[in-house]
N, C-alpha and C. Protein backbone atom coordinates (compact mmCIF):
# COMPACT_ATOMS: atom_id res chain seq x y z
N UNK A 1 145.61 68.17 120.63
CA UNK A 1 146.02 68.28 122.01
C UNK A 1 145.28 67.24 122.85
N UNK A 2 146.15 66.30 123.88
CA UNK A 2 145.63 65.39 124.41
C UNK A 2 144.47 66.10 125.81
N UNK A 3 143.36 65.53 125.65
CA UNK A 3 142.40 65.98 126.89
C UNK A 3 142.15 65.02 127.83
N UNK A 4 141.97 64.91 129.07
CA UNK A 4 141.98 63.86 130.45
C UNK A 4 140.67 63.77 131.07
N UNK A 5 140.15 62.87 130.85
CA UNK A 5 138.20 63.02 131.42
C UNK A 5 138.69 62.04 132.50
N UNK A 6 137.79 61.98 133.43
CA UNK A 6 137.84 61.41 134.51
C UNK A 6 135.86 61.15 134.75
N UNK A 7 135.95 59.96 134.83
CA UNK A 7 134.35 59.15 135.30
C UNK A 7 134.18 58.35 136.32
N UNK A 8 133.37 58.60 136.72
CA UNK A 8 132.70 57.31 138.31
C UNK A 8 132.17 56.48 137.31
N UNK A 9 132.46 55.28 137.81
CA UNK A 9 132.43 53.99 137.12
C UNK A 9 131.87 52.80 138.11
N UNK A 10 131.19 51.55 137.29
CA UNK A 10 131.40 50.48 138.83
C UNK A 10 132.23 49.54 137.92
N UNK A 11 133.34 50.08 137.37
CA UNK A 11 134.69 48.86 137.19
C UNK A 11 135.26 48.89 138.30
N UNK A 12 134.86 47.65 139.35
CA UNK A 12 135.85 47.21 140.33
C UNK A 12 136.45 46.42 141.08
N UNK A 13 136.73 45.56 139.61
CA UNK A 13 137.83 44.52 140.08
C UNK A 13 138.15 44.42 138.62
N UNK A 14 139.26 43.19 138.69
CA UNK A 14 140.24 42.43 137.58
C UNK A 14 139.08 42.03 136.42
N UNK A 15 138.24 41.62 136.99
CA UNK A 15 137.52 40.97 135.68
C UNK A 15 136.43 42.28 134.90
N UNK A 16 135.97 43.20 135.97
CA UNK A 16 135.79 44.27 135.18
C UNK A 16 136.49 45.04 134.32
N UNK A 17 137.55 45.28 134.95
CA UNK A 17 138.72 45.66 133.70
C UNK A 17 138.68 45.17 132.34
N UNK A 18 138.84 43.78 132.75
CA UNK A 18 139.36 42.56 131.64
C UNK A 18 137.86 42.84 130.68
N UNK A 19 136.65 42.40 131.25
CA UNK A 19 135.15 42.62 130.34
C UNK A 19 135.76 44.16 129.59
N UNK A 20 136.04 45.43 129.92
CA UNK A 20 135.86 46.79 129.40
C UNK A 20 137.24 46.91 128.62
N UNK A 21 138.24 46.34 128.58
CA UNK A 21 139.72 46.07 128.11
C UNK A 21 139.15 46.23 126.82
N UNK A 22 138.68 45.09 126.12
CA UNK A 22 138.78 45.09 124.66
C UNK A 22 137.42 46.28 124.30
N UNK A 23 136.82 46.80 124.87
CA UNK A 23 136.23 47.86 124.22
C UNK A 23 136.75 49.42 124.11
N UNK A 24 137.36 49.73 124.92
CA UNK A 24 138.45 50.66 125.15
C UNK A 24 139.36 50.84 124.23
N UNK A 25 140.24 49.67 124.24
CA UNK A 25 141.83 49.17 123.31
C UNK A 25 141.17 49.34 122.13
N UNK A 26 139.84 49.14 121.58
CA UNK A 26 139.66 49.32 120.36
C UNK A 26 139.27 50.01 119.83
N UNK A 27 139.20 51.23 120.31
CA UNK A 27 138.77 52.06 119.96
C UNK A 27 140.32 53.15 119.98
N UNK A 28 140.17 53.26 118.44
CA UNK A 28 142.01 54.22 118.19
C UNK A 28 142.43 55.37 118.82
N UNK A 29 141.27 56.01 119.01
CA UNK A 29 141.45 57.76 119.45
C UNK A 29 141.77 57.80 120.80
N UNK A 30 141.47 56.34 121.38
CA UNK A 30 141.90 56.66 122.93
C UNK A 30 143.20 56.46 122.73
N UNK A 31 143.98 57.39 123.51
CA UNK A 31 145.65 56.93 123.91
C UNK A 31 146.16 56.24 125.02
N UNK A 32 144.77 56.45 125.98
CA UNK A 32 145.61 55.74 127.32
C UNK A 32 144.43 56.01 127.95
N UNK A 33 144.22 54.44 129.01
CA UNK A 33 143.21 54.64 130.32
C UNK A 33 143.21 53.72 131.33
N UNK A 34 143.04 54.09 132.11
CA UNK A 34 142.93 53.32 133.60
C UNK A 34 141.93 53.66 134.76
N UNK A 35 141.72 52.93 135.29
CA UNK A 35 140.89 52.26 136.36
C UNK A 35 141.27 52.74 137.89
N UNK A 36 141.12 53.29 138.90
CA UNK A 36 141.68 53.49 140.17
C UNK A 36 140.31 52.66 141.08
N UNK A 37 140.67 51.08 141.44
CA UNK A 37 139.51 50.06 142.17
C UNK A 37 139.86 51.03 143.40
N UNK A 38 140.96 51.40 143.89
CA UNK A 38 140.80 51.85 144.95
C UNK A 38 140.12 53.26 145.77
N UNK A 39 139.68 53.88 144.49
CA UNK A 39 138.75 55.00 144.91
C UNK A 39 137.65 54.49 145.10
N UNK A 40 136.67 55.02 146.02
CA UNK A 40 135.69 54.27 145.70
C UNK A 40 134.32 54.97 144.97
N UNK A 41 134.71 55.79 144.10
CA UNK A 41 134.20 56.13 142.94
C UNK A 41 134.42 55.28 141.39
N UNK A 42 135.58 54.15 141.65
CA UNK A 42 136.16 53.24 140.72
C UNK A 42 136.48 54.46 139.39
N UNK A 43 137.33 55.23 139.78
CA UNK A 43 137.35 56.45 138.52
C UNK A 43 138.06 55.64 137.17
N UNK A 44 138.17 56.22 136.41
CA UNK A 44 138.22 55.93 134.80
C UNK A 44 138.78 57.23 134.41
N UNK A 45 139.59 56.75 134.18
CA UNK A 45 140.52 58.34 133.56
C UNK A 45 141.30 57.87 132.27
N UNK A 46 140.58 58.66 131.29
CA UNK A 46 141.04 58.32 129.80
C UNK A 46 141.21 59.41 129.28
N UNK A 47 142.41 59.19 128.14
CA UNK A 47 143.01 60.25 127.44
C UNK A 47 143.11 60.16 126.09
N UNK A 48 142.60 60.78 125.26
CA UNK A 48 142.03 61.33 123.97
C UNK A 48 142.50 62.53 123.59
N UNK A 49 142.73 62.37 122.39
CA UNK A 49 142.73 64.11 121.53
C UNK A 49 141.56 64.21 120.45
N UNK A 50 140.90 63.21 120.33
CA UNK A 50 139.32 63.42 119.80
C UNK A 50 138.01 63.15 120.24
N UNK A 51 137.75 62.48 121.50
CA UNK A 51 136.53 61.66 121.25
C UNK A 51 136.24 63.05 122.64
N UNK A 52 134.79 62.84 122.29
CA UNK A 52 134.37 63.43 123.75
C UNK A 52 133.78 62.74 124.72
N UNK A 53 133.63 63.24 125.83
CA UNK A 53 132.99 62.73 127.17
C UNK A 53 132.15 61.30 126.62
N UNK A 54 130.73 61.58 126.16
CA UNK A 54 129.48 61.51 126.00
C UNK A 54 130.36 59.98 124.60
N UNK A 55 131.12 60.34 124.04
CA UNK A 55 131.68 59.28 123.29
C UNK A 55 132.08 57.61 124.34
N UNK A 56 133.06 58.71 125.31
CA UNK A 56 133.69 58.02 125.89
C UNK A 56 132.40 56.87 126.92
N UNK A 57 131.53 57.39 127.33
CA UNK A 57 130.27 57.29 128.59
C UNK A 57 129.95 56.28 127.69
N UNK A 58 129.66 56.19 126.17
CA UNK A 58 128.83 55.18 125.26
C UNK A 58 129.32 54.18 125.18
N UNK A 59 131.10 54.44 124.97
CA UNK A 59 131.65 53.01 124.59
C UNK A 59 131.67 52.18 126.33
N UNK A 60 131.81 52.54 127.36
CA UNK A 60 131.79 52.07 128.33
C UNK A 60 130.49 51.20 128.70
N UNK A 61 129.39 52.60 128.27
CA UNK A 61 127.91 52.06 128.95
C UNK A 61 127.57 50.62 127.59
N UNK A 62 128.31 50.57 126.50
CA UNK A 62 128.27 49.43 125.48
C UNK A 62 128.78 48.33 125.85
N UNK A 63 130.16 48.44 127.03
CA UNK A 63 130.38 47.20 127.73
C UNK A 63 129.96 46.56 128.84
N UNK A 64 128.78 47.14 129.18
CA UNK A 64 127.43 47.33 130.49
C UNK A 64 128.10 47.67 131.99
N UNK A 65 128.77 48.54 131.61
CA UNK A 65 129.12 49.19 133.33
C UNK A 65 128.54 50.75 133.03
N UNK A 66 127.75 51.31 134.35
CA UNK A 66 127.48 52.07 134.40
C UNK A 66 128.35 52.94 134.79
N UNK A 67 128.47 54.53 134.01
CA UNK A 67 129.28 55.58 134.14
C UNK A 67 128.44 56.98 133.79
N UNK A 68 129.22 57.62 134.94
CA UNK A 68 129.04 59.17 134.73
C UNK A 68 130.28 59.98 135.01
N UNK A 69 129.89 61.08 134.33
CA UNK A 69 131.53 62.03 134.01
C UNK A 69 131.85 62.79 135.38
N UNK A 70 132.69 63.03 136.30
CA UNK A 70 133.04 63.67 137.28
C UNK A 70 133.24 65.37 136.33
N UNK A 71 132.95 66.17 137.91
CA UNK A 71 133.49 67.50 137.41
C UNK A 71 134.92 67.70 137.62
N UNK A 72 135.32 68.61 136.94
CA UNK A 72 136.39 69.11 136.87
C UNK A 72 136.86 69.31 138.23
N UNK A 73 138.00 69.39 138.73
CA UNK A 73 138.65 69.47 140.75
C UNK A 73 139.21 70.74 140.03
């Protein structure tokens, strides 16, 4: 079953994307994620049916942007 994490991020712009793109995409278990520059929490909302949070926080904090997991709304 697919699960939806949502993180405060400082991806916020095009080239942050682009730097965190190929660490994301390569990783299989993710199915889908995106970026909202216009919050200004720069959220990260990725969708998985395996990896957890704390997975997800590593491969990010591995492409050197700092992240933490939002609570649940």
């Amino acid at each position: 079953m697919d699960q939806e994490y949502k993180f405060k991020t400082n991806i916020n712009c095009g080239g942050c994307i682009k730097a965190v793109s190929s660490f994301l995409n390569e990783e299989a278990d993710i199915q889908s994620w995106e970026v909202d520059t216009d919050n200004p929490d720069k959220v990260l909302t990725v969708k998985t049916n395996t990896l957890s949070p704390h997975k997800i926080m590593t491969i990010v904090g591995d492409a050197g942007f700092d992240i933490e997991e939002l609570a649940e709304i």
